[in-house]
PDB file of N, CA and C in Angstrom:
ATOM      1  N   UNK A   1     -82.290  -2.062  82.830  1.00  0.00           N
ATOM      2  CA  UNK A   1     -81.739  -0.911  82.143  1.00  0.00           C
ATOM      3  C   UNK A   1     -80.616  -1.372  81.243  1.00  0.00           C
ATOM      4  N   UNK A   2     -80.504  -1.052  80.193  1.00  0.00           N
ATOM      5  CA  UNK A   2     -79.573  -1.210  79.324  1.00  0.00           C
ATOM      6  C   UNK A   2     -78.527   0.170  79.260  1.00  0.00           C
ATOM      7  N   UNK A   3     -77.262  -0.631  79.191  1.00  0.00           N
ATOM      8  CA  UNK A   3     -76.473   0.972  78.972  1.00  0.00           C
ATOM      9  C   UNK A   3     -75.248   0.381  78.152  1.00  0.00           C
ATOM     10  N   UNK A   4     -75.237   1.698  76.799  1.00  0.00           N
ATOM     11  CA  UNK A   4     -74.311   1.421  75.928  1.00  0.00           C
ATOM     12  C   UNK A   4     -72.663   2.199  76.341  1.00  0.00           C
ATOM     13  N   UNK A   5     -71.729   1.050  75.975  1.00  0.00           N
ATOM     14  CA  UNK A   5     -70.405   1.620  75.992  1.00  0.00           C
ATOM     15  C   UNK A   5     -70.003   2.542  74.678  1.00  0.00           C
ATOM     16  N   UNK A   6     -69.099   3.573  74.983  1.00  0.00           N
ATOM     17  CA  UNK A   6     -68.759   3.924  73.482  1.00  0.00           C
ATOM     18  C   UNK A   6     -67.230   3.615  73.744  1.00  0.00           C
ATOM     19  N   UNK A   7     -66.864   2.637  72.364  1.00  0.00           N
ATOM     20  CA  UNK A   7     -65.427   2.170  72.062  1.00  0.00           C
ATOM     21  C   UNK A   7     -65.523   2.817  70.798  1.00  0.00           C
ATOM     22  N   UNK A   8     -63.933   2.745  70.097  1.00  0.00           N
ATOM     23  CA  UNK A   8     -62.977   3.479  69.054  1.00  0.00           C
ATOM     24  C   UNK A   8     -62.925   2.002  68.445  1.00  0.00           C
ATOM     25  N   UNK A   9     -62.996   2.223  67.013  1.00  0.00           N
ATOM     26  CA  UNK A   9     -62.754   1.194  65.952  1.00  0.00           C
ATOM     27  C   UNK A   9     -61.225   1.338  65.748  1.00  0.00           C
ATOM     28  N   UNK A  10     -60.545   0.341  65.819  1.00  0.00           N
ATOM     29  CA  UNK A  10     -58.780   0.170  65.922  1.00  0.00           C
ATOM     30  C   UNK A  10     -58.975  -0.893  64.289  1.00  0.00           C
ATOM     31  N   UNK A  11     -59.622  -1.872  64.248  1.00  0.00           N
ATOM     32  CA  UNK A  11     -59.451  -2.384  62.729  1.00  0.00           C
ATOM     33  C   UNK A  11     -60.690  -3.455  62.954  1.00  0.00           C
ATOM     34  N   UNK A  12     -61.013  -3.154  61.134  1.00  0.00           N
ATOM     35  CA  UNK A  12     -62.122  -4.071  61.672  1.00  0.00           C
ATOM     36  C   UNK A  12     -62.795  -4.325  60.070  1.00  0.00           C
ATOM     37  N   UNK A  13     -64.010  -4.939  59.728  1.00  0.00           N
ATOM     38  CA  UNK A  13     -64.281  -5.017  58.112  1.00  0.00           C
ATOM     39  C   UNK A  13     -65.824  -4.966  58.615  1.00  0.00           C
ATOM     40  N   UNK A  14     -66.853  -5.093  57.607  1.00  0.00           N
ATOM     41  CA  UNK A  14     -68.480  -5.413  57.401  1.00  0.00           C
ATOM     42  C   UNK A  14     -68.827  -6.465  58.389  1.00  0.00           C
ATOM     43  N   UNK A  15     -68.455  -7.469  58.866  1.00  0.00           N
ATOM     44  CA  UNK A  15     -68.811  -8.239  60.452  1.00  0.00           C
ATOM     45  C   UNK A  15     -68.577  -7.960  61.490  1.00  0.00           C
ATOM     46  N   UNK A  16     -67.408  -7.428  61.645  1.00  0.00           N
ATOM     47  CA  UNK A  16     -66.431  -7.059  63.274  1.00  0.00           C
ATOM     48  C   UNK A  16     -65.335  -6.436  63.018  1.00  0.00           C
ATOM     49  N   UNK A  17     -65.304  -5.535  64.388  1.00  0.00           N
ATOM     50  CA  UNK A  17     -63.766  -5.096  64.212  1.00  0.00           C
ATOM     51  C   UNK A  17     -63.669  -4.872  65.734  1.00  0.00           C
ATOM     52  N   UNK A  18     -62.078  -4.574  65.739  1.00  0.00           N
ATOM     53  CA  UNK A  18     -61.676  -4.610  67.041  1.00  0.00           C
ATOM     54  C   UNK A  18     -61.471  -3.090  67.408  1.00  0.00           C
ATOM     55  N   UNK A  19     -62.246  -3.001  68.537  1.00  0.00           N
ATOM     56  CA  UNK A  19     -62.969  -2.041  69.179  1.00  0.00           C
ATOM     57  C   UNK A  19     -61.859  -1.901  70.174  1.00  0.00           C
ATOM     58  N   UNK A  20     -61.642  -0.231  71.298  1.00  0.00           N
ATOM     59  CA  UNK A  20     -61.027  -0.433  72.389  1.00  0.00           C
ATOM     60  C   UNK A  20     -62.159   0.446  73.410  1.00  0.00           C
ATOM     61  N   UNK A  21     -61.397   0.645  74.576  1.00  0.00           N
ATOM     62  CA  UNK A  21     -62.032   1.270  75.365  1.00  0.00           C
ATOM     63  C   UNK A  21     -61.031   1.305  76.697  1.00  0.00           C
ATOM     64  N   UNK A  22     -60.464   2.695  76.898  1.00  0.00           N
ATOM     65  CA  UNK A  22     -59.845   2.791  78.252  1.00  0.00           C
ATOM     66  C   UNK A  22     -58.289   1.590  78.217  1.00  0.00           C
ATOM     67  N   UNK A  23     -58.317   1.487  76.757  1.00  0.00           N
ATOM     68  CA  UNK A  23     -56.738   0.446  76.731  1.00  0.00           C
ATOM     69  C   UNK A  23     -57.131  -0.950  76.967  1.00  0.00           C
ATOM     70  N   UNK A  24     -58.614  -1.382  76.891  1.00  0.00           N
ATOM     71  CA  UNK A  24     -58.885  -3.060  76.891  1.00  0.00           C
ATOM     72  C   UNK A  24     -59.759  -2.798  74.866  1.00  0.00           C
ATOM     73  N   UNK A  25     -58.788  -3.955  74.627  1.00  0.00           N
ATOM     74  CA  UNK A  25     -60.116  -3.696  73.495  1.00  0.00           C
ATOM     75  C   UNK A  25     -60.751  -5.501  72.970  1.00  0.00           C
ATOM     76  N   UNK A  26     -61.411  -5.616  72.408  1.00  0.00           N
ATOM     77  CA  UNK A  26     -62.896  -6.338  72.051  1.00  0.00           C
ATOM     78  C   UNK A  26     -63.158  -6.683  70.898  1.00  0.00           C
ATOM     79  N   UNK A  27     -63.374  -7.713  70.663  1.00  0.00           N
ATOM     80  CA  UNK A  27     -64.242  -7.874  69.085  1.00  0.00           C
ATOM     81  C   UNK A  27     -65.930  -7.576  69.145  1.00  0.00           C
ATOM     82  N   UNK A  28     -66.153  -6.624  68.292  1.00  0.00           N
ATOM     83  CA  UNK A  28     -67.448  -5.996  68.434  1.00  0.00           C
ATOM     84  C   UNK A  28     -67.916  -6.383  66.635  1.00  0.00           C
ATOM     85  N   UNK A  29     -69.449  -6.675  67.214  1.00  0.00           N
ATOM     86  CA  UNK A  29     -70.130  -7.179  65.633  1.00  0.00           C
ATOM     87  C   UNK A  29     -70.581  -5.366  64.999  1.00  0.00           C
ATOM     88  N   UNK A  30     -70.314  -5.523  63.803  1.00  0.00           N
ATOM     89  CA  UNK A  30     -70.242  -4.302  62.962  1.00  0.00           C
ATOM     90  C   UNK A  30     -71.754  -4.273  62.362  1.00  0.00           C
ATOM     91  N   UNK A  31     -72.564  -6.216  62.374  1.00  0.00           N
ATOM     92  CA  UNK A  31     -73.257  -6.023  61.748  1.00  0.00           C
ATOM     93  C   UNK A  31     -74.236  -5.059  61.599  1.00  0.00           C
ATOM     94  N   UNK A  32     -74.889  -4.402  62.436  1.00  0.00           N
ATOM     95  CA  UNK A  32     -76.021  -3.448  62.949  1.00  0.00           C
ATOM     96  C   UNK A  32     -75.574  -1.691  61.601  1.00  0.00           C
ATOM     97  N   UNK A  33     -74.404  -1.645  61.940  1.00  0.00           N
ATOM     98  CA  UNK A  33     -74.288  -0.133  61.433  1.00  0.00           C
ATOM     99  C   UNK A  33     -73.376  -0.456  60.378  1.00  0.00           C
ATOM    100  N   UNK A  34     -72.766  -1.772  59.765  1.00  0.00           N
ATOM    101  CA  UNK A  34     -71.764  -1.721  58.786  1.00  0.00           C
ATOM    102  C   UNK A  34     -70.213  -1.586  58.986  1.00  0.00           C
ATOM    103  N   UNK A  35     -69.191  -1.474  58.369  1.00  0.00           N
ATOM    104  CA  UNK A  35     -67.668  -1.299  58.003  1.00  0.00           C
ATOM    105  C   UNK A  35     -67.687   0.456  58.889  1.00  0.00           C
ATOM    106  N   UNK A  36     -66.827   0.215  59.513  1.00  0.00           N
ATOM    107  CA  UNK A  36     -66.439   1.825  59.549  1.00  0.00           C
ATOM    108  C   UNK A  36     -64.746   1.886  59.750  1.00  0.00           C
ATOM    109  N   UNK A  37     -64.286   2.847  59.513  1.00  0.00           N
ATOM    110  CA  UNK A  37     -63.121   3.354  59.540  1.00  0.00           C
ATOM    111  C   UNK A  37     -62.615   2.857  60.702  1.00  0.00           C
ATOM    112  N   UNK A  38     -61.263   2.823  60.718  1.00  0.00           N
ATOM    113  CA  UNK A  38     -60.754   3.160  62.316  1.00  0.00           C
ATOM    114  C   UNK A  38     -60.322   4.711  63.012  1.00  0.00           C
ATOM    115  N   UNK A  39     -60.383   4.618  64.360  1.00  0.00           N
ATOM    116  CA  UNK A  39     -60.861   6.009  64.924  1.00  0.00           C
ATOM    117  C   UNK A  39     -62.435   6.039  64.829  1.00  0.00           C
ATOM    118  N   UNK A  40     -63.227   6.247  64.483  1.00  0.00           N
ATOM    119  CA  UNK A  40     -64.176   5.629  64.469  1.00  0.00           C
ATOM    120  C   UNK A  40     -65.102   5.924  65.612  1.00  0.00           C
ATOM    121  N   UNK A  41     -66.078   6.558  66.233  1.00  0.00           N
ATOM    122  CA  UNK A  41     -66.734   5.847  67.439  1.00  0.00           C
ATOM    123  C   UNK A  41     -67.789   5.310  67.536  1.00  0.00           C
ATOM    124  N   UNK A  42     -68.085   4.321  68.063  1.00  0.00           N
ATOM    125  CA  UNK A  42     -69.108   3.588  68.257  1.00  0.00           C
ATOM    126  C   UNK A  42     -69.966   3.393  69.401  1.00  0.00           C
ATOM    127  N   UNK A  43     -70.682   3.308  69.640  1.00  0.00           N
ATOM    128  CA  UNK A  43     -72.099   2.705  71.042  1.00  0.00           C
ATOM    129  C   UNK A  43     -72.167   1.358  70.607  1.00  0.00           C
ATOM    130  N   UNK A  44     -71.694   0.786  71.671  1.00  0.00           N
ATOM    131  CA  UNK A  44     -71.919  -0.649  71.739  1.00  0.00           C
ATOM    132  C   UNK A  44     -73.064  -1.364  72.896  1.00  0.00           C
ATOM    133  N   UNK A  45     -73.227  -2.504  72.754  1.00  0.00           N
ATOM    134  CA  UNK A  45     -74.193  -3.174  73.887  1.00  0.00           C
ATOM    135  C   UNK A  45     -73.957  -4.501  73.389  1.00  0.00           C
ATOM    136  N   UNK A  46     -74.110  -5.537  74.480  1.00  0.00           N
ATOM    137  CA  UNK A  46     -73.922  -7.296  74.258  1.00  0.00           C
ATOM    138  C   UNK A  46     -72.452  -7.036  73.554  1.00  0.00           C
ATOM    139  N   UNK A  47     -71.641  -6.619  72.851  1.00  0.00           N
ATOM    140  CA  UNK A  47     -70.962  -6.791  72.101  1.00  0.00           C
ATOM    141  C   UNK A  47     -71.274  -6.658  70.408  1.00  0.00           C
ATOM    142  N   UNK A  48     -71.958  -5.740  70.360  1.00  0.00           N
ATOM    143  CA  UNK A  48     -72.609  -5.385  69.155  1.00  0.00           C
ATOM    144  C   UNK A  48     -72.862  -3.931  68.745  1.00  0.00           C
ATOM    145  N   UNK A  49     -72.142  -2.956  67.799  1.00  0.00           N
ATOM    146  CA  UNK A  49     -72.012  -1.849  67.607  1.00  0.00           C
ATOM    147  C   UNK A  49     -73.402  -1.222  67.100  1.00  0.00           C
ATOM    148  N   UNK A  50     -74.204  -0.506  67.809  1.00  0.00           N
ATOM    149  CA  UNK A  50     -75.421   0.225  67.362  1.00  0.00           C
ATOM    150  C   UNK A  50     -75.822   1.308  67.144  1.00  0.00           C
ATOM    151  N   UNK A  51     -74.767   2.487  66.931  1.00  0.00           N
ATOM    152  CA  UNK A  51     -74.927   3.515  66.511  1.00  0.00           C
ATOM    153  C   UNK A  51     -73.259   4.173  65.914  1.00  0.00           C
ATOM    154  N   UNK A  52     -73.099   4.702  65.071  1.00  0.00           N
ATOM    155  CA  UNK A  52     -72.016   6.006  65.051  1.00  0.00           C
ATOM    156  C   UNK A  52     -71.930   7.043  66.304  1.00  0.00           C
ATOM    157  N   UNK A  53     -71.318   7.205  66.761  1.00  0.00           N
ATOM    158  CA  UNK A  53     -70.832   8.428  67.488  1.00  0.00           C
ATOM    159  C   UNK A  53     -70.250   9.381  66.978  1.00  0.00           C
ATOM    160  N   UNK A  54     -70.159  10.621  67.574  1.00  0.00           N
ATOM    161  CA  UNK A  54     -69.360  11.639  67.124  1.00  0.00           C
ATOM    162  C   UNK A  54     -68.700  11.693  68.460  1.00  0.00           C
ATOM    163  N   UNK A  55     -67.031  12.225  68.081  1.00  0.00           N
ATOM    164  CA  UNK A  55     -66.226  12.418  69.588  1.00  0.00           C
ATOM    165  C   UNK A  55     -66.709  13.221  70.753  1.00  0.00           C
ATOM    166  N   UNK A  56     -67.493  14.009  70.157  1.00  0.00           N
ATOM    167  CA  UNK A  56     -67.561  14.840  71.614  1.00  0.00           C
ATOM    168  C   UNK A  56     -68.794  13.976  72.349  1.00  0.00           C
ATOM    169  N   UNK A  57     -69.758  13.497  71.684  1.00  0.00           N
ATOM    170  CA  UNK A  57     -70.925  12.010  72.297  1.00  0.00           C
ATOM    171  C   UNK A  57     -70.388  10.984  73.025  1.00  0.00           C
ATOM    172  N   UNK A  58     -69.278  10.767  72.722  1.00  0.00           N
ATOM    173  CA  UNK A  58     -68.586   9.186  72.909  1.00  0.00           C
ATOM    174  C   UNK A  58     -68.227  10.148  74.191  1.00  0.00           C
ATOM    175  N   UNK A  59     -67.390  11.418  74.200  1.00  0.00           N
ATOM    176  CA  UNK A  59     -66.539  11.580  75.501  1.00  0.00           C
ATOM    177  C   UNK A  59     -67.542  11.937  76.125  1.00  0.00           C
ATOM    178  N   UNK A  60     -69.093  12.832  75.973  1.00  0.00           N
ATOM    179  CA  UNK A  60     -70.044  12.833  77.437  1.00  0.00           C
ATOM    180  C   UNK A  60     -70.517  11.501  78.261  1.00  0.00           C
ATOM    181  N   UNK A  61     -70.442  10.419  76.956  1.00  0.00           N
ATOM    182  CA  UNK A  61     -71.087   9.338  77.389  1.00  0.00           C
ATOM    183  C   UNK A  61     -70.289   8.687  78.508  1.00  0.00           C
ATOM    184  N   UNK A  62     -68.950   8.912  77.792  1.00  0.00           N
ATOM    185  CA  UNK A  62     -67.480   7.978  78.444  1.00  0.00           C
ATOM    186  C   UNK A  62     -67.855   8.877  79.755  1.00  0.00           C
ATOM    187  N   UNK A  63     -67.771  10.145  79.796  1.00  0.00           N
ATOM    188  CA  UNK A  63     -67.565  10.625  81.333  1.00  0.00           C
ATOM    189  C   UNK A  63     -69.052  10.387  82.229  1.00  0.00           C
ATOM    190  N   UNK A  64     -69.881  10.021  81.596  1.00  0.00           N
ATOM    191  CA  UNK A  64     -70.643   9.513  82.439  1.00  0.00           C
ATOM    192  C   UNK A  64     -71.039   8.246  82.959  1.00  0.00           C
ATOM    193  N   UNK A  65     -70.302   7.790  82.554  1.00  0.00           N
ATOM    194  CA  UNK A  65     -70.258   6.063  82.935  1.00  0.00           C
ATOM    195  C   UNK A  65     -69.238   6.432  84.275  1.00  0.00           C
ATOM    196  N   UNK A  66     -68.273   7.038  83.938  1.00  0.00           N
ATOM    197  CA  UNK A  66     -66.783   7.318  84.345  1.00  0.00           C
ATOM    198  C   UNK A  66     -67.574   7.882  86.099  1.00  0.00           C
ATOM    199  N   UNK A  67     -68.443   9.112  86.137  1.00  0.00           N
ATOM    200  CA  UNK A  67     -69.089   9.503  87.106  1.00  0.00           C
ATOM    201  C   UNK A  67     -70.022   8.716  87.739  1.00  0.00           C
ATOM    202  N   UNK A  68     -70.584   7.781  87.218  1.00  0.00           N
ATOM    203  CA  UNK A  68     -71.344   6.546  88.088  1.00  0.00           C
ATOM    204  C   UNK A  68     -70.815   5.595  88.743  1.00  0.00           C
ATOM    205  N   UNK A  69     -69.867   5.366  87.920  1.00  0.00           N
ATOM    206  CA  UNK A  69     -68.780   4.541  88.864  1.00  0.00           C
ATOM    207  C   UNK A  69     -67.989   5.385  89.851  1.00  0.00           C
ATOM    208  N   UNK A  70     -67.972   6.496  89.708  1.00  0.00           N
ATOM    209  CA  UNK A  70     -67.368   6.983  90.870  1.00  0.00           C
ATOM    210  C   UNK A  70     -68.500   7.562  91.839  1.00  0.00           C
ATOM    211  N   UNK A  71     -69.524   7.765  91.425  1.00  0.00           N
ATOM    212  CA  UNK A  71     -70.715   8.249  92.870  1.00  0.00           C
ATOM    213  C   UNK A  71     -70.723   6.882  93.528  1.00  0.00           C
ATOM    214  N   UNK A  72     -70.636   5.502  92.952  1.00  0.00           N
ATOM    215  CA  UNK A  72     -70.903   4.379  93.652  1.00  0.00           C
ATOM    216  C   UNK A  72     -69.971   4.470  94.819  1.00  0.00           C
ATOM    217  N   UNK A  73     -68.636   4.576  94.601  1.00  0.00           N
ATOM    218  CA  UNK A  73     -67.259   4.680  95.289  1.00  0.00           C
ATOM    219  C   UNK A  73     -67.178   5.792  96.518  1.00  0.00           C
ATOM    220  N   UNK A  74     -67.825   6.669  95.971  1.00  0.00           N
ATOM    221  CA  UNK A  74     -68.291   7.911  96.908  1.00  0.00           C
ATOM    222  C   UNK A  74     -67.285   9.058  96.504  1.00  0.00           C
ATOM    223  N   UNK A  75     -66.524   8.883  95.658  1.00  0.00           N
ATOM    224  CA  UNK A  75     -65.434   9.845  95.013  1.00  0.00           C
ATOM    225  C   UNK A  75     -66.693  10.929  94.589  1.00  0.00           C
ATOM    226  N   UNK A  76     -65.280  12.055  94.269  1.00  0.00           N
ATOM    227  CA  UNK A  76     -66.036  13.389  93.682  1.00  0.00           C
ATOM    228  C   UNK A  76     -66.397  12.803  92.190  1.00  0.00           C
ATOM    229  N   UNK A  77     -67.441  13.190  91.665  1.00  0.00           N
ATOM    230  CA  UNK A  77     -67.912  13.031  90.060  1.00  0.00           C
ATOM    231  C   UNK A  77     -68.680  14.009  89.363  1.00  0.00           C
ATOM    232  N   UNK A  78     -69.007  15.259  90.260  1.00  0.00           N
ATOM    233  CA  UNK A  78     -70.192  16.521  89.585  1.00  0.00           C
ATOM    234  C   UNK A  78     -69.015  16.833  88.519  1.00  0.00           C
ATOM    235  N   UNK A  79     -67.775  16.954  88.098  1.00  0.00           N
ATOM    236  CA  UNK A  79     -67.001  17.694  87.345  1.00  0.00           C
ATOM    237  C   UNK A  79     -67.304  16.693  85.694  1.00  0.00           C
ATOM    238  N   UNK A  80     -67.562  15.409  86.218  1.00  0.00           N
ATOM    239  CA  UNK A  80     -67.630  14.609  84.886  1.00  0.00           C
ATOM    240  C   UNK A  80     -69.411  14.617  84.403  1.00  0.00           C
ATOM    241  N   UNK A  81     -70.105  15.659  85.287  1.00  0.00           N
ATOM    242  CA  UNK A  81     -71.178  15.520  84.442  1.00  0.00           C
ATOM    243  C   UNK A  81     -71.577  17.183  83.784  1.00  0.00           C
ATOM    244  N   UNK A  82     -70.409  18.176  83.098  1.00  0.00           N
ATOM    245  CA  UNK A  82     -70.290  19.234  83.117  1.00  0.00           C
ATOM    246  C   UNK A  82     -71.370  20.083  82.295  1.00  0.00           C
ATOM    247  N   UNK A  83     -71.544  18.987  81.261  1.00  0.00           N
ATOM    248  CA  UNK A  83     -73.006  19.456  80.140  1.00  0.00           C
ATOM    249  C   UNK A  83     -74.545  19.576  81.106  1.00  0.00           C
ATOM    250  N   UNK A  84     -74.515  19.395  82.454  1.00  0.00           N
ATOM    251  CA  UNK A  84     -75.556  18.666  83.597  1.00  0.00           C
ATOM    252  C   UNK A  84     -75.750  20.153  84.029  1.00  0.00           C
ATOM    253  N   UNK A  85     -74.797  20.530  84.583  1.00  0.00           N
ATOM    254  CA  UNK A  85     -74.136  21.580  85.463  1.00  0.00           C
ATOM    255  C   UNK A  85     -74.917  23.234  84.943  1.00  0.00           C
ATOM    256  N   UNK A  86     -75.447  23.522  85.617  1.00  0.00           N
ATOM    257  CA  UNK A  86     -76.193  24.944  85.343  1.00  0.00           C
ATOM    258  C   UNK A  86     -77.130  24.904  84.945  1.00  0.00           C
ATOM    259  N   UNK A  87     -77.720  23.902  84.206  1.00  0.00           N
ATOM    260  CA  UNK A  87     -78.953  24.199  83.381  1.00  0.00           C
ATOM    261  C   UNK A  87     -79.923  23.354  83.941  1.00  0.00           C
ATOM    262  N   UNK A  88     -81.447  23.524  83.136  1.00  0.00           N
ATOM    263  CA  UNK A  88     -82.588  22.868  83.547  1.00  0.00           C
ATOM    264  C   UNK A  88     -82.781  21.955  83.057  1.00  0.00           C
ATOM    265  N   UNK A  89     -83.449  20.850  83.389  1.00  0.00           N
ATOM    266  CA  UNK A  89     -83.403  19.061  82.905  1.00  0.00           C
ATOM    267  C   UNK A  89     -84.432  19.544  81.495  1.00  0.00           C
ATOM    268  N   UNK A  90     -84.355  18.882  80.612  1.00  0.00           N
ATOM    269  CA  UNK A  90     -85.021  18.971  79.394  1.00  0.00           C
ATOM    270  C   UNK A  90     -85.498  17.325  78.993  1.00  0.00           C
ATOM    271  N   UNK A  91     -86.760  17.612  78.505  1.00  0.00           N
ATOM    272  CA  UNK A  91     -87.467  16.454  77.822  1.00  0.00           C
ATOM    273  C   UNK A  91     -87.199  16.584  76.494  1.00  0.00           C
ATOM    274  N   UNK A  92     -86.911  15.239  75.976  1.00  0.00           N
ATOM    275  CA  UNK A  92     -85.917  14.893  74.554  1.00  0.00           C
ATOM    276  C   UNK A  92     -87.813  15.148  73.700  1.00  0.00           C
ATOM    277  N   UNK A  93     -87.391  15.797  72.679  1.00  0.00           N
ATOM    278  CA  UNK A  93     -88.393  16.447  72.002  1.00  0.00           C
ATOM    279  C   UNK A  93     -89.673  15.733  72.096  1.00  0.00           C
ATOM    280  N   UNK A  94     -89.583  14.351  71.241  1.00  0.00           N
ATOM    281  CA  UNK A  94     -90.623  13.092  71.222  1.00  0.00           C
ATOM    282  C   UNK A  94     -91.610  13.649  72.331  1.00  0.00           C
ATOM    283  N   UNK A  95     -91.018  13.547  73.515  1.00  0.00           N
ATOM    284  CA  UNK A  95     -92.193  14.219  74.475  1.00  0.00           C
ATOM    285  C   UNK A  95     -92.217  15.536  75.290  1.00  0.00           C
ATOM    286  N   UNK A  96     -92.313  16.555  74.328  1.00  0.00           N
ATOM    287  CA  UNK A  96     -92.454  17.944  74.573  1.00  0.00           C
ATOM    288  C   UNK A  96     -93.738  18.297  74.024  1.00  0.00           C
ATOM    289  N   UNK A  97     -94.970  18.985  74.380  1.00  0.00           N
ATOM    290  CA  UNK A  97     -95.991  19.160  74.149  1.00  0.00           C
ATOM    291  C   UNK A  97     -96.053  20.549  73.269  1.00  0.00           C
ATOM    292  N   UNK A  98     -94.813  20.774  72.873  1.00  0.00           N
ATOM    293  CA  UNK A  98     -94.780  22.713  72.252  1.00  0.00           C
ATOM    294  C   UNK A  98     -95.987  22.297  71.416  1.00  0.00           C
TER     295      UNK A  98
END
């Protein structure tokens, strides 16, 4: 299984920039998606930025990393999966037969 981090672009140009995450930050390759601003969010993997984010993406993603590591621990985590919470599981369109 592969699973992407989402870090914040702090400074960076068209190869790399320095990425953070949770107050550690990283040199992350830009090559995949290009130069972006700082503030910025990104999906990373290996150390390599592969998509744009938008903030509110980066923070479901962040809180769900955030909740796996805490079901491992045995801590409470249903509150960090809140978009989860009430509704029915849905198949991402690609495979919906409408």
């Amino acid at each position: 299984m592969c699973v992407g981090i989402p870090m914040r672009v702090i400074d960076g140009g068209d190869m790399s920039a320095l990425c953070e995450r949770h107050g550690a930050a990283r040199q992350i390759s830009m090559l995949l998606i290009g130069a972006q601003p700082s503030g910025t969010y990104v999906l990373t993997h290996l150390d390599s930025a592969i998509r744009v984010l938008d903030e509110t993406e980066a923070r479901l993603i962040d809180d769900a990393l955030d909740g796996l590591s805490r079901a491992v621990e045995g801590a409470a985590f249903e509150h960090l999966f809140a978009d989860l919470v009430d509704r029915e599981p849905q198949l991402p369109a690609y495979l919906r037969s409408e």
